[in-house]
C-alpha atoms as a PDB file:
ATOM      1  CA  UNK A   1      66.375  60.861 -44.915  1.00  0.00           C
ATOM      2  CA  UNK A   2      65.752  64.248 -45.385  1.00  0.00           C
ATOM      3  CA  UNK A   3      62.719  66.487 -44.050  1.00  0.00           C
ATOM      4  CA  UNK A   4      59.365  67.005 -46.110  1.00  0.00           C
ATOM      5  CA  UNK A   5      58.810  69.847 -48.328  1.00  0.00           C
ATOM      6  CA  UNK A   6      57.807  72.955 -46.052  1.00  0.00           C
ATOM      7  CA  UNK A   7      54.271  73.667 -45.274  1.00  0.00           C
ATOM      8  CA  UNK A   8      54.620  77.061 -45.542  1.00  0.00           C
ATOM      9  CA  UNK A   9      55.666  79.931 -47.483  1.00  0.00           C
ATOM     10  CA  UNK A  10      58.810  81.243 -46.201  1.00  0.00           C
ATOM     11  CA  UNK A  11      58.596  84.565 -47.949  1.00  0.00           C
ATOM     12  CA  UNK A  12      58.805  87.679 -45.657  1.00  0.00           C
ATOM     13  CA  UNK A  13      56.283  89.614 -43.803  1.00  0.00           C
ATOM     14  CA  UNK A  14      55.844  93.214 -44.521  1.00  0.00           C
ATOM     15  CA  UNK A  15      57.814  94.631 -41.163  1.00  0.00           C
ATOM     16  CA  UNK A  16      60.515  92.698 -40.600  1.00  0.00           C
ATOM     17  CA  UNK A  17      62.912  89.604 -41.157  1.00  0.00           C
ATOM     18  CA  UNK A  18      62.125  88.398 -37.527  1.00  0.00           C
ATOM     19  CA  UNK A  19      58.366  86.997 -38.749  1.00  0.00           C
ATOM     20  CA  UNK A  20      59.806  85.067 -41.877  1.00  0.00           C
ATOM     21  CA  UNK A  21      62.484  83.549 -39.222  1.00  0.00           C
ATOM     22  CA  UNK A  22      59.783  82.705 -36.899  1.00  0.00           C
ATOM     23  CA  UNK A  23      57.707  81.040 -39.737  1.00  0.00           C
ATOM     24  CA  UNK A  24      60.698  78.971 -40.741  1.00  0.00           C
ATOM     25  CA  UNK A  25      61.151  77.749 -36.888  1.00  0.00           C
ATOM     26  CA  UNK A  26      56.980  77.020 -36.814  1.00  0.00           C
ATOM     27  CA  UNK A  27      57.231  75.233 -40.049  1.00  0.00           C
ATOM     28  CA  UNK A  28      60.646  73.178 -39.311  1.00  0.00           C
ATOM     29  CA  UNK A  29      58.715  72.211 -36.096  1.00  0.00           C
ATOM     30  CA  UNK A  30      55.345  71.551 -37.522  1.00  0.00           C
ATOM     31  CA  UNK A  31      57.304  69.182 -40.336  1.00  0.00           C
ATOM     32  CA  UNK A  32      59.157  67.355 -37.881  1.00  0.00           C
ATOM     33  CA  UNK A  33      56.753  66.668 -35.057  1.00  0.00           C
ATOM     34  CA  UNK A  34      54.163  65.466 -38.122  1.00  0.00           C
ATOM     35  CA  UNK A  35      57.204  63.253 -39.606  1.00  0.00           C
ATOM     36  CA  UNK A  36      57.992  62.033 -35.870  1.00  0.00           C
ATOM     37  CA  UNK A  37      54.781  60.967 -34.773  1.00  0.00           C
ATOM     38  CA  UNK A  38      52.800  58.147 -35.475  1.00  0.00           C
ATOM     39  CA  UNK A  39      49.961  57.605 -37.003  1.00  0.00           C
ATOM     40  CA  UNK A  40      46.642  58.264 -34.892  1.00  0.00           C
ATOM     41  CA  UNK A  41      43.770  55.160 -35.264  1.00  0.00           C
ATOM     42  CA  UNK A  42      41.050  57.950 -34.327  1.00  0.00           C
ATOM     43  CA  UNK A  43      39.845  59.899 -31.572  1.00  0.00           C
ATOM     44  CA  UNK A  44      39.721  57.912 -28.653  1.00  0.00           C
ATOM     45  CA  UNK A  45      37.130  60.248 -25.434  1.00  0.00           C
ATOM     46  CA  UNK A  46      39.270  60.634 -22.245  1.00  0.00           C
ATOM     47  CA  UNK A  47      37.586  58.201 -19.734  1.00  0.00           C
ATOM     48  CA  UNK A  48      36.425  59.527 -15.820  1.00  0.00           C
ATOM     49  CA  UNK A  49      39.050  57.243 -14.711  1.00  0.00           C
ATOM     50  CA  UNK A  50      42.187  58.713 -17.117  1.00  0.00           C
ATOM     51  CA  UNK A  51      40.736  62.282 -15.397  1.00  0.00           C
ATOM     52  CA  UNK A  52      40.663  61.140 -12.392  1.00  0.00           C
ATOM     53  CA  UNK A  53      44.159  59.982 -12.668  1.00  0.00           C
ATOM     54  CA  UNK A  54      45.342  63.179 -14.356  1.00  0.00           C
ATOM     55  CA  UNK A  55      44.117  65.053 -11.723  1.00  0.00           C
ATOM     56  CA  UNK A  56      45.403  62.704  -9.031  1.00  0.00           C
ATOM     57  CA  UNK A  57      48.389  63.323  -9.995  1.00  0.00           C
ATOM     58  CA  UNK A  58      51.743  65.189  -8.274  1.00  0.00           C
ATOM     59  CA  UNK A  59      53.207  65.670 -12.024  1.00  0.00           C
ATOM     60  CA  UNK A  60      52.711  69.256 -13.014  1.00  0.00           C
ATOM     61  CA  UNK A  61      51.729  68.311 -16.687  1.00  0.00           C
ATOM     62  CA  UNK A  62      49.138  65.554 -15.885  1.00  0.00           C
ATOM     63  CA  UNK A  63      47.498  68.049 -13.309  1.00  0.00           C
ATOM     64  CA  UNK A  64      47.324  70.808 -15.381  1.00  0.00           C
ATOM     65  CA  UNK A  65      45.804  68.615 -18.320  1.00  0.00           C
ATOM     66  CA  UNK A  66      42.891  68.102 -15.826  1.00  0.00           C
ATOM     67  CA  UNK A  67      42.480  71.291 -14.724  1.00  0.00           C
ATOM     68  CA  UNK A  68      42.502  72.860 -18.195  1.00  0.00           C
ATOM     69  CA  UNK A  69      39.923  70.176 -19.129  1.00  0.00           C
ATOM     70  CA  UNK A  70      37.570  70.130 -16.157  1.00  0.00           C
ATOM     71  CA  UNK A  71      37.887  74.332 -16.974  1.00  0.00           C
ATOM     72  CA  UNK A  72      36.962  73.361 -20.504  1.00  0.00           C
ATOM     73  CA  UNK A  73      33.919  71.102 -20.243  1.00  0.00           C
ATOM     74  CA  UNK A  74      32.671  73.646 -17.599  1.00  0.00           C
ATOM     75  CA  UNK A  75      32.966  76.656 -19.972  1.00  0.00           C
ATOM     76  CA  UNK A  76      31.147  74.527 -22.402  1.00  0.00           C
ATOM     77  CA  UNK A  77      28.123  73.082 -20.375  1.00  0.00           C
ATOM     78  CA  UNK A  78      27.525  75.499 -17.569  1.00  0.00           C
ATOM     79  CA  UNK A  79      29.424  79.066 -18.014  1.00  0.00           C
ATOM     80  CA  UNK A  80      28.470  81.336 -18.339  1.00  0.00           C
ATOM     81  CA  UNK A  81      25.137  80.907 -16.404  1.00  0.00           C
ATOM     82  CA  UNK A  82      24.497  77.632 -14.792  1.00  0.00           C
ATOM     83  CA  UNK A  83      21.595  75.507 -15.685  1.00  0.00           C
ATOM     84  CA  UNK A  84      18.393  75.855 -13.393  1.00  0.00           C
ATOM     85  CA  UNK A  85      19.013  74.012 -10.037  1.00  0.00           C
ATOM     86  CA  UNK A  86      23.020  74.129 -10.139  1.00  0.00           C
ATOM     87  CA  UNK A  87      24.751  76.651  -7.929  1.00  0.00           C
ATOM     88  CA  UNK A  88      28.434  76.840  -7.948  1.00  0.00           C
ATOM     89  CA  UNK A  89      30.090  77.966  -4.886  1.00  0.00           C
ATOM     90  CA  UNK A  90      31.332  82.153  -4.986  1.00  0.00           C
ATOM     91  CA  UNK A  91      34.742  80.237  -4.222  1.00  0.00           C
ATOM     92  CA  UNK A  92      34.853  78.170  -7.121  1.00  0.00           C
ATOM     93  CA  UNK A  93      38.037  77.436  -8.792  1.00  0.00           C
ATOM     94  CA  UNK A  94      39.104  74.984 -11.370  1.00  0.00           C
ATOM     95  CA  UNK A  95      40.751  73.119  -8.679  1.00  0.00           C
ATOM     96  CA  UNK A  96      37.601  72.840  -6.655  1.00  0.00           C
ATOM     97  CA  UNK A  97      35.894  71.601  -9.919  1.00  0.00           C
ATOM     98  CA  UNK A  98      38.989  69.149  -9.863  1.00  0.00           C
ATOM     99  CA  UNK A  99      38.414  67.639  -6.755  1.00  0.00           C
ATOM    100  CA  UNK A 100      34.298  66.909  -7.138  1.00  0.00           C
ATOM    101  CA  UNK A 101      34.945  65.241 -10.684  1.00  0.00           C
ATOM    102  CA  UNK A 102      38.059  63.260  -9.110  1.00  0.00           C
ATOM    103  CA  UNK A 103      35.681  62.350  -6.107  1.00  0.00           C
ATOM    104  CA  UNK A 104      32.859  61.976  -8.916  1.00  0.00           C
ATOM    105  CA  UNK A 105      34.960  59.610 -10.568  1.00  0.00           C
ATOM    106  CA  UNK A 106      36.328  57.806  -8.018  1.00  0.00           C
ATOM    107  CA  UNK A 107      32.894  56.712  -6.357  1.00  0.00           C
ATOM    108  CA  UNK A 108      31.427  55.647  -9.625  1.00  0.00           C
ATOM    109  CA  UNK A 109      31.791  53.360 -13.269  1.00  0.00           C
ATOM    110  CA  UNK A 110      34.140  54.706 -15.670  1.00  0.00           C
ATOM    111  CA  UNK A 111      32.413  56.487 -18.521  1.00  0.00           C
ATOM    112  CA  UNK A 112      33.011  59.398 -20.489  1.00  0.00           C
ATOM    113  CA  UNK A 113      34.867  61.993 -18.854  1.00  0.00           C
ATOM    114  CA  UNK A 114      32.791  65.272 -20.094  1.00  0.00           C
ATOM    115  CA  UNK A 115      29.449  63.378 -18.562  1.00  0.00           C
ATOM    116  CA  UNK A 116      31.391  62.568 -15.585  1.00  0.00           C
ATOM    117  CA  UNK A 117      32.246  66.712 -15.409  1.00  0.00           C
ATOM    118  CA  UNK A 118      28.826  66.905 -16.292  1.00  0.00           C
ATOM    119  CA  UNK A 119      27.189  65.017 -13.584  1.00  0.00           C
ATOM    120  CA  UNK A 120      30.336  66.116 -11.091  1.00  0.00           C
ATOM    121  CA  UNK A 121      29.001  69.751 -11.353  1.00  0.00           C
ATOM    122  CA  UNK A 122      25.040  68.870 -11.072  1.00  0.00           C
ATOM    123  CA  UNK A 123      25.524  66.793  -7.838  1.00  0.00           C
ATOM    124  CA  UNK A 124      27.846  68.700  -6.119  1.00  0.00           C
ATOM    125  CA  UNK A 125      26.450  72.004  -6.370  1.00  0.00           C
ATOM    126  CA  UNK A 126      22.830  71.670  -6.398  1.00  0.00           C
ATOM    127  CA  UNK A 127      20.946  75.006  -5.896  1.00  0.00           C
ATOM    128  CA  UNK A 128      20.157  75.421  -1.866  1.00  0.00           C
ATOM    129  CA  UNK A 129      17.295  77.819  -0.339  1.00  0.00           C
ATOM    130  CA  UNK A 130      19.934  80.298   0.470  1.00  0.00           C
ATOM    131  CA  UNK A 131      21.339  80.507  -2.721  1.00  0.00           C
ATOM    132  CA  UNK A 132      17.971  80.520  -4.901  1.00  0.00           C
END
């Protein structure tokens, strides 16, 4: 069984045979990792309880999935000025955003996980007197 035909053109960059080697290595990869996988059925939204898990856990590649997608809903919704009434901390960190979804999560139904960033941020951080 051979590989498919390759994606891209393999014809040299002005400045060098290093690029066209690279772009053989990116294609070779990009062909076999498409041949290898299966079939998706669709996107399926991560659920409050596969974050919370991700970010419960000790494996580096689970907990950096949550922190990179905590980081990412935030950027979306609230960076990079917070709605009215939510005031992050001057200390916040992705990993303090991880631990109010996880506790978010953990203390409530599963549902989507962006709403459960969502309502994480919005109930943890509500806007104080002194911070008005």
């Amino acid at each position: 069984m051979g590989l498919p035909a390759h994606p891209l053109p393999l014809t040299p960059f002005p400045g060098g045979r290093g690029r066209s080697l690279t772009l053989t290595a990116l294609g070779l990869l990009l062909a076999i990792s498409a041949h290898a996988q299966p079939a998706q059925q669709g996107w399926k939204q991560m659920t409050s309880r596969q974050l919370a898990t991700a970010c419960h856990s000790a494996e580096p590649g689970q907990h950096g999935l949550c922190l990179g997608y905590v980081s990412g809903i935030y950027d979306l919704q609230f960076a990079p000025t917070p709605p009215r009434g939510v005031c992050p901390p001057s200390d916040f960190t992705p990993d303090l955003l991880a631990q109010v979804v996880t506790a978010y999560a953990d203390t409530h139904e599963d549902g989507p996980a962006p709403a459960a960033v969502g309502q994480a941020i919005v109930r943890f951080f509500p806007c104080t007197e002194q911070h008005r």
